[in-house]
N, C-alpha and C. Protein backbone atom coordinates (compact mmCIF):
# COMPACT_ATOMS: atom_id res chain seq x y z
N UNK A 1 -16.79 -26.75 -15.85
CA UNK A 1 -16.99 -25.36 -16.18
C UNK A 1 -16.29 -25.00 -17.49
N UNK A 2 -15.36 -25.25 -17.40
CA UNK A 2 -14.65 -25.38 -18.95
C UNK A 2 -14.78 -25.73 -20.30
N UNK A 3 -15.69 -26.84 -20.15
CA UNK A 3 -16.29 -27.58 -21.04
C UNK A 3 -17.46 -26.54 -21.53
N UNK A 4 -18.30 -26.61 -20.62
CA UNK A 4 -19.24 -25.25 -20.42
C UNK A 4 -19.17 -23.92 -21.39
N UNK A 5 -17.43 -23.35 -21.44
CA UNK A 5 -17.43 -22.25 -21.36
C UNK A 5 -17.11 -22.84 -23.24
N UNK A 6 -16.28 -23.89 -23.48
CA UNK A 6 -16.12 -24.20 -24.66
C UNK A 6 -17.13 -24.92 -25.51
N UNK A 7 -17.88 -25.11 -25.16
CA UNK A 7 -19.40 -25.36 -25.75
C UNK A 7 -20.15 -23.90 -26.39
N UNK A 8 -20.36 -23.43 -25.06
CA UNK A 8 -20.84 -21.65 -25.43
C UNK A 8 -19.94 -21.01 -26.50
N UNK A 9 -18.57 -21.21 -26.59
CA UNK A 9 -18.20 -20.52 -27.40
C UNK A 9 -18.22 -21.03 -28.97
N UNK A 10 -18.47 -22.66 -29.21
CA UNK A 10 -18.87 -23.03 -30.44
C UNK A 10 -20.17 -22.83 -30.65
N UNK A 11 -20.93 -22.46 -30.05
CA UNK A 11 -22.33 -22.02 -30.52
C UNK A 11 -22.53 -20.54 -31.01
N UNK A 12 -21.70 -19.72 -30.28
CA UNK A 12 -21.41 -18.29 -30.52
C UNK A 12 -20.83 -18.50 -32.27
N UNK A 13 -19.64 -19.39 -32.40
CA UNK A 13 -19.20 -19.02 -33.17
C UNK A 13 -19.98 -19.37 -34.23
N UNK A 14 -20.72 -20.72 -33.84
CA UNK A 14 -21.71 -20.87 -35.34
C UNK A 14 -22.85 -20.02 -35.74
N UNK A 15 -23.30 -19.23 -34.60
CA UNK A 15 -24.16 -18.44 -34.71
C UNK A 15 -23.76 -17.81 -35.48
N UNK A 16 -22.04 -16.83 -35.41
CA UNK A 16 -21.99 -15.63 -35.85
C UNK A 16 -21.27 -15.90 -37.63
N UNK A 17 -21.43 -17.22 -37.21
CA UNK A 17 -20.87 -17.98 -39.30
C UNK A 17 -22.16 -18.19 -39.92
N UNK A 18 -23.20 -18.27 -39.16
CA UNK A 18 -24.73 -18.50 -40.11
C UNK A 18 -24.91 -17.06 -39.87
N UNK A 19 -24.69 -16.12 -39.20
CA UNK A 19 -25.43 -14.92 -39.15
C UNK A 19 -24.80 -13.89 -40.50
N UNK A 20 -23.53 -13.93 -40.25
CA UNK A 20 -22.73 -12.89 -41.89
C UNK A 20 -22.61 -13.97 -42.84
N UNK A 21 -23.23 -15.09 -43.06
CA UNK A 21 -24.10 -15.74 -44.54
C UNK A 21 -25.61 -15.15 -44.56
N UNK A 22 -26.20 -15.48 -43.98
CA UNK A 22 -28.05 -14.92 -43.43
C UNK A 22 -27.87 -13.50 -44.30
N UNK A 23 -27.61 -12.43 -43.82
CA UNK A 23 -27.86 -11.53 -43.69
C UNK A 23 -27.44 -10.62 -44.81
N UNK A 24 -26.42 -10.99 -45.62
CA UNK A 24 -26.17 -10.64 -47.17
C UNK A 24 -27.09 -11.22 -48.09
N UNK A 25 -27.14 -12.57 -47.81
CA UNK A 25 -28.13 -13.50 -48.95
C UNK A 25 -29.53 -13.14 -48.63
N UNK A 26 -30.36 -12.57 -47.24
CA UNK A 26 -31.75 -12.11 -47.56
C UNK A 26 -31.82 -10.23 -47.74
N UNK A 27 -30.58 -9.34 -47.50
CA UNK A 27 -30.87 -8.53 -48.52
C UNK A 27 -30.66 -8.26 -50.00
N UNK A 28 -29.72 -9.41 -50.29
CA UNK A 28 -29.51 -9.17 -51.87
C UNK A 28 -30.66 -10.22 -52.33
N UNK A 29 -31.28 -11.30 -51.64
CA UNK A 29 -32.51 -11.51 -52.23
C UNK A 29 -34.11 -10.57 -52.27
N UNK A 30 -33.96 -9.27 -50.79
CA UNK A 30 -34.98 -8.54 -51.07
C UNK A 30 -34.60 -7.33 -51.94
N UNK A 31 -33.69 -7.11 -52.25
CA UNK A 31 -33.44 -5.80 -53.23
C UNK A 31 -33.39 -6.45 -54.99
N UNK A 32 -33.18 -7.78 -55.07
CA UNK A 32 -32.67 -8.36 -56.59
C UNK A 32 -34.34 -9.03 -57.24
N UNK A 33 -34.83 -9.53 -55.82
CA UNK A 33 -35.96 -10.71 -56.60
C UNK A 33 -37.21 -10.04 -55.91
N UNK A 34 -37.60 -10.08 -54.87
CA UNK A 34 -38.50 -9.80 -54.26
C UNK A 34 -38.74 -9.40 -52.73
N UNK A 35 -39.70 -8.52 -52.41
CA UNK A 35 -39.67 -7.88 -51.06
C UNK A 35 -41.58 -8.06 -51.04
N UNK A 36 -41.78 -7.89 -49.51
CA UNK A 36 -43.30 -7.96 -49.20
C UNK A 36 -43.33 -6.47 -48.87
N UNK A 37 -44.37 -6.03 -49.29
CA UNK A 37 -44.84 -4.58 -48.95
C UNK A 37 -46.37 -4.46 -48.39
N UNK A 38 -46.92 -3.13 -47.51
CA UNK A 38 -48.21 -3.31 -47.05
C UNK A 38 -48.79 -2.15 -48.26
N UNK A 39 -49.87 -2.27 -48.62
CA UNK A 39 -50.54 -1.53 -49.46
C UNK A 39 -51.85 -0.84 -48.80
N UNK A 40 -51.74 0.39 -48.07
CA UNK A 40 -52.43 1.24 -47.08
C UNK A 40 -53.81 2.41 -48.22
N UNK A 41 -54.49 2.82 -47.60
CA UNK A 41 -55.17 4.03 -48.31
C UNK A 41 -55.72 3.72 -50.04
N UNK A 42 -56.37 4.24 -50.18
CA UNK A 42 -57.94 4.16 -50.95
C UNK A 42 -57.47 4.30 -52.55
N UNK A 43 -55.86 4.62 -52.34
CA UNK A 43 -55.54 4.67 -53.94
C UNK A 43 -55.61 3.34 -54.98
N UNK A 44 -55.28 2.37 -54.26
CA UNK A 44 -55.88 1.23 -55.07
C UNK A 44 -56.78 0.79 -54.92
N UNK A 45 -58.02 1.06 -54.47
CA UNK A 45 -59.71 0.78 -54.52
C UNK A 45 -60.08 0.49 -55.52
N UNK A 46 -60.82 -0.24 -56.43
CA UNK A 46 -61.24 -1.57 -55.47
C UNK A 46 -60.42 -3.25 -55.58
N UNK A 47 -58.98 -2.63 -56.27
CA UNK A 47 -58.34 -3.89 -56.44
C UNK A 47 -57.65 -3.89 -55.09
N UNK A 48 -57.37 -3.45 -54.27
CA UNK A 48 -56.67 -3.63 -52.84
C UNK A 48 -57.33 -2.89 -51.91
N UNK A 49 -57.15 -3.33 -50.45
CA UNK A 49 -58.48 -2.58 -49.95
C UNK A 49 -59.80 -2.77 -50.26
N UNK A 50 -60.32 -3.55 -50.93
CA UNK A 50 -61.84 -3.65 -51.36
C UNK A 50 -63.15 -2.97 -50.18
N UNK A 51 -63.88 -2.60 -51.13
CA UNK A 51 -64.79 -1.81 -49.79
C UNK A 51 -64.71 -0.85 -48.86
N UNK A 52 -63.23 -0.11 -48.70
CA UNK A 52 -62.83 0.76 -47.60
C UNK A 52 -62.56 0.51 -46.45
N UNK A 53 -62.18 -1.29 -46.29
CA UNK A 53 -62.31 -1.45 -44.84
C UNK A 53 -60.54 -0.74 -44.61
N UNK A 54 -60.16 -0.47 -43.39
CA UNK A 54 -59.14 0.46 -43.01
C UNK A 54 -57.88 -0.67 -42.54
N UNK A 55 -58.01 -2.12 -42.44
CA UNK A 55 -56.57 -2.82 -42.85
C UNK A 55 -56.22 -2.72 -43.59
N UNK A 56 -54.55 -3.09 -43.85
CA UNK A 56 -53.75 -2.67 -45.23
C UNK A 56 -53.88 -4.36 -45.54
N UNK A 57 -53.49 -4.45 -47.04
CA UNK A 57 -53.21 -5.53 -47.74
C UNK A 57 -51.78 -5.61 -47.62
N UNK A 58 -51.50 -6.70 -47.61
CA UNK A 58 -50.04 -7.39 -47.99
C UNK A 58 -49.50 -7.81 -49.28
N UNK A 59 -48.75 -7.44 -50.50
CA UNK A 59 -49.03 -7.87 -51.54
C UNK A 59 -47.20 -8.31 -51.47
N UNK A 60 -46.55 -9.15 -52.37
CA UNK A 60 -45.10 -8.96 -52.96
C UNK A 60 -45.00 -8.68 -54.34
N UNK A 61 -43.99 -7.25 -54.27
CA UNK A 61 -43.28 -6.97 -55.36
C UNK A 61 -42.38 -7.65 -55.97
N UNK A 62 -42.58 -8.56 -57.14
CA UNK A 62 -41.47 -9.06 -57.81
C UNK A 62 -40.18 -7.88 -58.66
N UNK A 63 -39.59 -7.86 -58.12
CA UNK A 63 -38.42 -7.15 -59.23
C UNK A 63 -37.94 -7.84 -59.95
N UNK A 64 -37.99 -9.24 -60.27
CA UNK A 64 -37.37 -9.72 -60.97
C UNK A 64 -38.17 -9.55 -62.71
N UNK A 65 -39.14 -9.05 -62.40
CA UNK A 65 -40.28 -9.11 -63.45
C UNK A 65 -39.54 -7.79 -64.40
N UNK A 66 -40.10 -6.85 -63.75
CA UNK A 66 -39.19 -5.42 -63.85
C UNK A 66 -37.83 -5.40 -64.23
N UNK A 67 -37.31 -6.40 -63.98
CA UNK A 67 -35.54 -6.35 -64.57
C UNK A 67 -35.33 -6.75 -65.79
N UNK A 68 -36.29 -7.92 -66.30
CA UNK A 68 -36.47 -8.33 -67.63
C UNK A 68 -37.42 -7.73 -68.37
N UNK A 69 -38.15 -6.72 -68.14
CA UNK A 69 -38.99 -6.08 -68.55
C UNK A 69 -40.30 -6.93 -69.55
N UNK A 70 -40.66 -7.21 -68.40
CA UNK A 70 -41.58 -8.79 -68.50
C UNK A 70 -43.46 -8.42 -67.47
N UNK A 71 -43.44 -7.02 -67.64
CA UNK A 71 -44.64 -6.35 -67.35
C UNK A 71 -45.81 -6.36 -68.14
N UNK A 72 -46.68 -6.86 -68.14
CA UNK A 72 -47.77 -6.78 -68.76
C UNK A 72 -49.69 -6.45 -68.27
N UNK A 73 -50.21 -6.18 -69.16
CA UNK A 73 -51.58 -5.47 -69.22
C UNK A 73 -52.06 -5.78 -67.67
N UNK A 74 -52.80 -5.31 -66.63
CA UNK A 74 -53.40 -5.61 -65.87
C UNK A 74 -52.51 -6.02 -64.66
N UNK A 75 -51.47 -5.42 -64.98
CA UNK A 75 -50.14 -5.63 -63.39
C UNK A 75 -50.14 -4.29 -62.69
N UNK A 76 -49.68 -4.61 -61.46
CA UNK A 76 -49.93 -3.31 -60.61
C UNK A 76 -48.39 -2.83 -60.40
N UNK A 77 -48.19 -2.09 -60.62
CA UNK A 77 -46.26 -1.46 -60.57
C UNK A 77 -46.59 -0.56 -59.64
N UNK A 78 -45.54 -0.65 -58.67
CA UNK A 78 -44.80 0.06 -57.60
C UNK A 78 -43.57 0.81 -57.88
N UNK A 79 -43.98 2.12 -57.46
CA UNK A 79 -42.99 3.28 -57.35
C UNK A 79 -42.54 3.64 -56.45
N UNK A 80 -41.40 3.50 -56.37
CA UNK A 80 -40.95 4.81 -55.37
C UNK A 80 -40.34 5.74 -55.00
């Protein structure tokens, strides 16, 4: 039982040493480089949404593009 209870607790603990690494490094990678967003409603017709069907598209926003100011002709920029 002991063994048991000290097993469980090295798994806890590795959990909770990969979990506060995890969890800084994928929001400072979705706020710095890139995040997935859904792209809903008829405002981008006919480059997203094509046709009116009523699923959203899935597209990713690079920010990293935007930080170097590395935008060009025929890119779609997100506001918000």
């Amino acid at each position: 039982m002991a063994q048991a209870q000290g097993l469980a607790k090295k798994y806890m603990k590795a959990f909770f040493k990969g979990f506060f690494v995890a969890v800084p490094v994928t929001v400072t990678f979705l706020d710095r480089v890139a995040c997935v967003a859904r792209v809903e409603g008829a405002s981008m017709q006919p480059s997203l949404n094509p046709g009116g069907k009523k699923a959203s598209d899935v597209v990713l926003l690079n920010h990293w593009s935007i930080r170097n100011y590395d935008v060009q002709r025929g890119d779609i920029v997100s506001l918000v």
